[in-house]
N, C-alpha and C. Protein backbone atom coordinates (compact mmCIF):
# COMPACT_ATOMS: atom_id res chain seq x y z
N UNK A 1 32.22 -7.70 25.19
CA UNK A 1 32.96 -8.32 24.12
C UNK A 1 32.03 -8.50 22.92
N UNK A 2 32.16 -8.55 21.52
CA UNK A 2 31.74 -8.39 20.54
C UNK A 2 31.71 -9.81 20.10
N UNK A 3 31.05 -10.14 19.68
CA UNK A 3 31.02 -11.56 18.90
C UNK A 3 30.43 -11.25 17.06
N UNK A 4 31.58 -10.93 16.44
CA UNK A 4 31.21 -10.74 14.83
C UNK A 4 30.99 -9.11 14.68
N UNK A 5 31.13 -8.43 15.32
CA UNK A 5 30.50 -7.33 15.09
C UNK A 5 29.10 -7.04 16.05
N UNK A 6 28.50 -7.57 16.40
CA UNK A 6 27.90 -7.46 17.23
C UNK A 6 28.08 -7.36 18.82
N UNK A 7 27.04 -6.71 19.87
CA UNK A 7 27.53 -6.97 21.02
C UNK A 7 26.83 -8.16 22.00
N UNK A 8 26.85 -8.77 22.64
CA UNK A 8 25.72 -9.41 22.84
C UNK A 8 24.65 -9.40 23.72
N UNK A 9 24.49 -8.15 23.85
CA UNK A 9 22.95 -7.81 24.47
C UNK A 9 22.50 -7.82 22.83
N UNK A 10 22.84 -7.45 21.82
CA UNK A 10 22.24 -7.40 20.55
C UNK A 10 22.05 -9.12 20.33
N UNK A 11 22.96 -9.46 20.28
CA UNK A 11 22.64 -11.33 20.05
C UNK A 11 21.91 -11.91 20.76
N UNK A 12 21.66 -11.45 22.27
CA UNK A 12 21.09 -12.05 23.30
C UNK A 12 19.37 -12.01 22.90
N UNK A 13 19.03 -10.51 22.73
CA UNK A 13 17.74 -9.93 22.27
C UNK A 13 17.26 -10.65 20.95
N UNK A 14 17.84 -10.65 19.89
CA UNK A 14 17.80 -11.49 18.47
C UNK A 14 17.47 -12.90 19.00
N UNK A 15 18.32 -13.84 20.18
CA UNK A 15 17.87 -15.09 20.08
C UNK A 15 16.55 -15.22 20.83
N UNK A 16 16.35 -14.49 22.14
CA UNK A 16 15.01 -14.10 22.92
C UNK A 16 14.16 -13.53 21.89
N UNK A 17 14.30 -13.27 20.76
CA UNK A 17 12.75 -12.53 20.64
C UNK A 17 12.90 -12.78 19.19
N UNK A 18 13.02 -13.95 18.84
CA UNK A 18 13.40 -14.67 17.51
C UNK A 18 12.35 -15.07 17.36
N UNK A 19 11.29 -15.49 17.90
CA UNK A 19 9.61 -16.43 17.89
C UNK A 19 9.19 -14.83 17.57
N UNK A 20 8.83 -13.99 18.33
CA UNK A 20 8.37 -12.64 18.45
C UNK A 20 8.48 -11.59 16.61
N UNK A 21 10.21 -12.42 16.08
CA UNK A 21 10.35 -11.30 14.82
C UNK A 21 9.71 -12.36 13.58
N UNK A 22 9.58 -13.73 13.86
CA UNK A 22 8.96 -15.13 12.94
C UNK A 22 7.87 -14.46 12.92
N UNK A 23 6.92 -14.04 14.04
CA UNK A 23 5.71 -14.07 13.68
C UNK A 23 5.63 -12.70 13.00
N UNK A 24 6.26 -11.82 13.42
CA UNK A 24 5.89 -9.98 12.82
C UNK A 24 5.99 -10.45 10.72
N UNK A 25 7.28 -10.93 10.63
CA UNK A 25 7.73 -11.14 9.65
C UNK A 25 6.35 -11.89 8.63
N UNK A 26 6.33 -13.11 9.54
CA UNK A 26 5.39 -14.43 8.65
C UNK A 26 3.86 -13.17 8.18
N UNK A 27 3.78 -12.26 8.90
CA UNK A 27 2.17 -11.77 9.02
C UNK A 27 2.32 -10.71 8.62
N UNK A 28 3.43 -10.04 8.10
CA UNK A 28 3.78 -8.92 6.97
C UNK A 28 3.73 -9.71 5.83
N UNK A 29 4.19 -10.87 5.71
CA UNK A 29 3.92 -11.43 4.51
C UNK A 29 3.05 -11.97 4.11
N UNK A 30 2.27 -12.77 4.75
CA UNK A 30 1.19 -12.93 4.62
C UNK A 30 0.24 -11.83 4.18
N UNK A 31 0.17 -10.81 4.85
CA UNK A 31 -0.46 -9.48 4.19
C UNK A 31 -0.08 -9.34 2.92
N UNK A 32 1.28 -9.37 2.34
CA UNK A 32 1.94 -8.77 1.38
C UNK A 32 1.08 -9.80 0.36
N UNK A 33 1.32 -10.57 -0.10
CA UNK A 33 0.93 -11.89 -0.84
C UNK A 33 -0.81 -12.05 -0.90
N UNK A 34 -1.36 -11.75 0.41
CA UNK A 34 -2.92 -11.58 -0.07
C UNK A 34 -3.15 -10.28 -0.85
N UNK A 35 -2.36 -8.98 -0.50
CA UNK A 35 -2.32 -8.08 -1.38
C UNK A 35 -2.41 -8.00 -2.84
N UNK A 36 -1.22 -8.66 -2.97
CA UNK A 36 -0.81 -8.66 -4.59
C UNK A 36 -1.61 -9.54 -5.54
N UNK A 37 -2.36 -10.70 -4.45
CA UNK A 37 -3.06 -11.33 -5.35
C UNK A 37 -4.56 -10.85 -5.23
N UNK A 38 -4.97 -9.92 -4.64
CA UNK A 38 -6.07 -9.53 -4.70
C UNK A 38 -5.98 -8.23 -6.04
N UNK A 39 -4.91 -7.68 -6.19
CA UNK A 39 -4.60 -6.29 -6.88
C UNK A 39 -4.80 -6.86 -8.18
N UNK A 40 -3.67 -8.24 -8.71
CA UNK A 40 -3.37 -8.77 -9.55
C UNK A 40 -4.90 -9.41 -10.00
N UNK A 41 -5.99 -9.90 -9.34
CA UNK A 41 -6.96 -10.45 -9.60
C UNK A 41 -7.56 -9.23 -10.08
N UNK A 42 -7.84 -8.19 -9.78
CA UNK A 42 -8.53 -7.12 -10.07
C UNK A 42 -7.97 -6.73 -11.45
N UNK A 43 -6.65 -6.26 -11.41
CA UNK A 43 -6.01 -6.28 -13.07
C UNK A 43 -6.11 -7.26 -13.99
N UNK A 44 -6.18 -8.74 -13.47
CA UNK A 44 -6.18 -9.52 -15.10
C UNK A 44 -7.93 -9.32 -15.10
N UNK A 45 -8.58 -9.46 -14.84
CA UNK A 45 -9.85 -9.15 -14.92
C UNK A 45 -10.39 -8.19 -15.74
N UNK A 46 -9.61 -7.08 -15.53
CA UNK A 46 -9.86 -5.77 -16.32
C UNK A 46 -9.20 -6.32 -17.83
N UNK A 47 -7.80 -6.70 -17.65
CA UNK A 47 -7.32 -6.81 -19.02
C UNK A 47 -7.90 -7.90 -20.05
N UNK A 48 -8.17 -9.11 -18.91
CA UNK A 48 -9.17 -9.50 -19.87
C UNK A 48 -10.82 -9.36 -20.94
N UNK A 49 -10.92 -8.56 -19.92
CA UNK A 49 -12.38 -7.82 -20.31
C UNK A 49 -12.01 -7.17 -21.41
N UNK A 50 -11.17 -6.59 -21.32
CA UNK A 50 -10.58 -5.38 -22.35
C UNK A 50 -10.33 -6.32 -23.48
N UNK A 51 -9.48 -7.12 -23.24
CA UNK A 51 -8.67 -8.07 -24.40
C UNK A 51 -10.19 -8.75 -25.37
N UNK A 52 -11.39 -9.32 -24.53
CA UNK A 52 -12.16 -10.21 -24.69
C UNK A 52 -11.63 -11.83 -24.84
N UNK A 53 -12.49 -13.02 -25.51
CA UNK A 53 -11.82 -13.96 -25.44
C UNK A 53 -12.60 -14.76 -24.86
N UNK A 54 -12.11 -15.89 -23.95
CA UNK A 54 -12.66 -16.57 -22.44
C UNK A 54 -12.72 -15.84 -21.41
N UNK A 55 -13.99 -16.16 -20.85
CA UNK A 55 -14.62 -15.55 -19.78
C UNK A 55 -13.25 -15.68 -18.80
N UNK A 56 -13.36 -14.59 -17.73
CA UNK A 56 -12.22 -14.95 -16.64
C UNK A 56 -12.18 -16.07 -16.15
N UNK A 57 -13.00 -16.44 -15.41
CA UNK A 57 -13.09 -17.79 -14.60
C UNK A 57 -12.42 -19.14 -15.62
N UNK A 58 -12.24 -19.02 -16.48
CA UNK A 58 -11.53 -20.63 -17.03
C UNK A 58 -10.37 -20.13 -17.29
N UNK A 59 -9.78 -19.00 -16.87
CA UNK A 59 -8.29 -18.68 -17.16
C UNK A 59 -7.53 -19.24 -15.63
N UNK A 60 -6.17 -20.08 -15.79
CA UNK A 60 -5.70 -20.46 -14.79
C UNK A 60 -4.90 -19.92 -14.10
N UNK A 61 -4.69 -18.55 -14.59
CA UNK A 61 -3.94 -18.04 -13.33
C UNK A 61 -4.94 -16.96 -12.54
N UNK A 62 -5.90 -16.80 -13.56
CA UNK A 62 -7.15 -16.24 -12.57
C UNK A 62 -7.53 -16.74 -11.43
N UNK A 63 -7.56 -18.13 -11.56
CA UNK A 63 -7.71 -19.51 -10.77
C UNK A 63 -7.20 -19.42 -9.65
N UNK A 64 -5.81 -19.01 -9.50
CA UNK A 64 -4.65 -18.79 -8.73
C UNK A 64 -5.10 -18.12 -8.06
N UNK A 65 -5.08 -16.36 -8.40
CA UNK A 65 -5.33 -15.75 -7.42
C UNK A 65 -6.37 -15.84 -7.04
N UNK A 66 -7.08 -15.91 -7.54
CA UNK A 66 -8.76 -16.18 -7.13
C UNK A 66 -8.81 -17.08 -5.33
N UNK A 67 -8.55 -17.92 -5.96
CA UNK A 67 -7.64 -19.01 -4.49
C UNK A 67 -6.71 -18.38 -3.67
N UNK A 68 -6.02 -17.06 -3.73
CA UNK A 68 -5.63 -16.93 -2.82
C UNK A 68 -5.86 -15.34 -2.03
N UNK A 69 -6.90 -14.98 -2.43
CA UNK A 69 -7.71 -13.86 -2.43
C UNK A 69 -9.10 -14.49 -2.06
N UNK A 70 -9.35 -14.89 -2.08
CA UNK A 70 -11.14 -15.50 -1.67
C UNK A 70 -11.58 -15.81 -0.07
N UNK A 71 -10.38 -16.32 0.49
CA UNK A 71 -10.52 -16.01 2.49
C UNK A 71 -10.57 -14.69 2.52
N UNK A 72 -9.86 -13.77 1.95
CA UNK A 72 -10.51 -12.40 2.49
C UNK A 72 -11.28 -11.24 2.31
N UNK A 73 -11.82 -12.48 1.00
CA UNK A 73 -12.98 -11.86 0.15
C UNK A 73 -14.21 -12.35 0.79
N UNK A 74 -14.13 -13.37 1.78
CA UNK A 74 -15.04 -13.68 2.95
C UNK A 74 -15.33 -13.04 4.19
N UNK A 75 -13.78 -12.61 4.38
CA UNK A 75 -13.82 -12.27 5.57
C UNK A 75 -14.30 -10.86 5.34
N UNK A 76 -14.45 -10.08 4.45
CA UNK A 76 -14.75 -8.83 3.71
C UNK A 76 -16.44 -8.93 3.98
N UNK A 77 -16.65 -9.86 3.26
CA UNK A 77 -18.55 -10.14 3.06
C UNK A 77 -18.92 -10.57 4.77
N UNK A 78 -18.27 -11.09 5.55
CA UNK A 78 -18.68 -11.26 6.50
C UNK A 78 -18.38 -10.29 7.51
N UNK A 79 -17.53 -9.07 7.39
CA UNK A 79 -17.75 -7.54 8.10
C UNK A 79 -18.72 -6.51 7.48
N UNK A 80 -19.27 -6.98 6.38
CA UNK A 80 -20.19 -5.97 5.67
C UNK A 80 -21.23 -5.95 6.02
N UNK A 81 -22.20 -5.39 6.05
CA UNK A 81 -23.62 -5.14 6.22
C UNK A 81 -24.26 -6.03 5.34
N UNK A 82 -25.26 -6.62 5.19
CA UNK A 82 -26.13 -7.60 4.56
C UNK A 82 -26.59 -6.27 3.23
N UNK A 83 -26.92 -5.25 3.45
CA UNK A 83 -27.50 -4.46 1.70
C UNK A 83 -26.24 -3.56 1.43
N UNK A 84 -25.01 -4.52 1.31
CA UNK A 84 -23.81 -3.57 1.02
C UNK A 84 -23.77 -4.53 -0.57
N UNK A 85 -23.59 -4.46 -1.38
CA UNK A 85 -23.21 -5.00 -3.09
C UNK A 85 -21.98 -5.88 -2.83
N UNK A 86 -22.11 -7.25 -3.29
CA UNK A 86 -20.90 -8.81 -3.11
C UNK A 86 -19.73 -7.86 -3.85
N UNK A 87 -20.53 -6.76 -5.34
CA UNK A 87 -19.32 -6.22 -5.81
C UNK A 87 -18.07 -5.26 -5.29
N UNK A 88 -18.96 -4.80 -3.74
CA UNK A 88 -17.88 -3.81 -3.38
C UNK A 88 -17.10 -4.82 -1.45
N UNK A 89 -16.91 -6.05 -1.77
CA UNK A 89 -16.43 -6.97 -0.87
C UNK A 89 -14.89 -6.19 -1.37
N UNK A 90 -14.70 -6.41 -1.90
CA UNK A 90 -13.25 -6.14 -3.10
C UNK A 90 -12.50 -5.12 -1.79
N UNK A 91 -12.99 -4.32 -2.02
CA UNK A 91 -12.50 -2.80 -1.81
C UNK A 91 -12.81 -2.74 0.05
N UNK A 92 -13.33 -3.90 0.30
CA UNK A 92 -13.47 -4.05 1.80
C UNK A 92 -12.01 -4.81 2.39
N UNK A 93 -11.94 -5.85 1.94
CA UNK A 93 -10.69 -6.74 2.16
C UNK A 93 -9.63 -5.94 1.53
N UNK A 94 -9.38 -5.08 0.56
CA UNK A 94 -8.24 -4.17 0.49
C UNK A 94 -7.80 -3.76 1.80
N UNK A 95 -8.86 -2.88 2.20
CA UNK A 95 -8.79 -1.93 2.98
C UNK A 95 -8.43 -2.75 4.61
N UNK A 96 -9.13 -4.41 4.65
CA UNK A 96 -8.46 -5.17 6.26
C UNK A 96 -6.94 -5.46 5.49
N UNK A 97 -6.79 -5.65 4.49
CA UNK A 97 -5.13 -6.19 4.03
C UNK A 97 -4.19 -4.54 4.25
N UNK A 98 -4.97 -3.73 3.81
CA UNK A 98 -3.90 -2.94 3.95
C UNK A 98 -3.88 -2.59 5.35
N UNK A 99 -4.90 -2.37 6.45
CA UNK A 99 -4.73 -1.85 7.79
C UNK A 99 -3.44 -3.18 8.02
N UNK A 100 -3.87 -3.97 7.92
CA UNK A 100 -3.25 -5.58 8.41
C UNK A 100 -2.02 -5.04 8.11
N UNK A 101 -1.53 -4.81 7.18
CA UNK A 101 -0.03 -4.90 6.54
C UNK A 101 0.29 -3.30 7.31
N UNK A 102 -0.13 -2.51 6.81
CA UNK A 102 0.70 -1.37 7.77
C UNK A 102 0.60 -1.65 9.51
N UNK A 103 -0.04 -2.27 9.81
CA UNK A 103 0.24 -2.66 11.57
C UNK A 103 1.32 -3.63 11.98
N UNK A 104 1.28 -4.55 10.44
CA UNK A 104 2.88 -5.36 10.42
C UNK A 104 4.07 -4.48 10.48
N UNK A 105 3.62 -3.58 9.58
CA UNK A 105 5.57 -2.97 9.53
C UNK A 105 5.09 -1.88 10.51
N UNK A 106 4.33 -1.36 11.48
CA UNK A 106 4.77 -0.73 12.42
C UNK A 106 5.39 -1.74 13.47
N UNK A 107 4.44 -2.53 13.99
CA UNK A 107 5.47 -3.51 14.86
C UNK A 107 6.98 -4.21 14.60
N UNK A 108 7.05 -3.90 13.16
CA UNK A 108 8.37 -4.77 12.34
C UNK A 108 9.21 -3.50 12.68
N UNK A 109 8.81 -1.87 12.28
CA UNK A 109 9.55 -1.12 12.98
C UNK A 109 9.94 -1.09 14.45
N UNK A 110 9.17 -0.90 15.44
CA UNK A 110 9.60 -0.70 16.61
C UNK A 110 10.35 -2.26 16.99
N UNK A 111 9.95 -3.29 16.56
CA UNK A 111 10.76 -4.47 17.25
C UNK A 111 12.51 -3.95 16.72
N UNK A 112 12.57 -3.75 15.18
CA UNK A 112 13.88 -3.22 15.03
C UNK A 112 14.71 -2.14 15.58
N UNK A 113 13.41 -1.40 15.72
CA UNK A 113 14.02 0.08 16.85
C UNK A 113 14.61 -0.41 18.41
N UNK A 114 14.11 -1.46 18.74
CA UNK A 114 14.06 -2.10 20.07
C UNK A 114 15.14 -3.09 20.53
N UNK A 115 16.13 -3.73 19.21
CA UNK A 115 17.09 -4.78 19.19
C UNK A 115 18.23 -4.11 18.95
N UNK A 116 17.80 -2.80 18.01
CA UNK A 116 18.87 -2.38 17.50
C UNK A 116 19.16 -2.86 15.60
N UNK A 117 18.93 -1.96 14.94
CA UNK A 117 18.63 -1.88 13.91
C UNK A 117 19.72 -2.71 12.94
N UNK A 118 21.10 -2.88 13.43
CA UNK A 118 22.03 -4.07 12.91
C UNK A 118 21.82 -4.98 13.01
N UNK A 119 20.60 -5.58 14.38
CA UNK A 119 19.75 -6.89 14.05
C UNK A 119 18.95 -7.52 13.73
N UNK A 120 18.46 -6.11 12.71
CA UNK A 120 17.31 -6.35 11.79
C UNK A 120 17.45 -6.54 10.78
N UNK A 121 18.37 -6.67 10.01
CA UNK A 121 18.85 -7.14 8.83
C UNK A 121 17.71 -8.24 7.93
């Protein structure tokens, strides 16, 4: 029997493995959001340089991302080698955000492949 359009081995699976799609979800986003503010930190940086003016650091939305890019601008310096340059941390933590985020949406795929793709909505 169908409940809404659905059947409920599909509803059954959705409420069982509802903790399971919180976390895939919360930690795709989480990736997503350290992303953009690491990208976005890298661009106003440039544009300000370009623009001239005040140094980056007293601009407040530099501030921002700066704060929310800087745990994995640690966690970057702390997988690096000790005679690797603080300047190329950057391009280290890209590279754990992006593995990070494409291992999210593979698991975000197969959990949807696995419920049935009308309960992935």
């Amino acid at each position: 029997m169908a409940v809404g359009g659905y059947s409920r081995t599909v509803i059954h699976n959705y409420v069982c493995c509802g903790a399971m799609w919180l976390l895939i979800i919360s930690a795709k986003l989480l990736f997503e959001i350290a992303l953009m503010a690491l990208v976005g930190r890298w661009a106003l940086s440039r544009l300000l340089a370009v623009m001239g003016g005040a140094p980056v650091e007293n601009n407040l939305f530099f501030q921002i991302l700066d704060l929310l890019s800087r745990p994995w601008l640690r966690l970057a310096a702390l997988c690096c080698p000790h005679w690797m340059l603080p300047r190329h941390h950057g391009w280290v933590a890209f590279a754990i955000l992006a593995m990070g985020w494409l291992t999210a949406t593979y698991f975000k795929i197969n959990w949807c492949l696995g419920v049935g793709v009308a309960a992935c909505v």
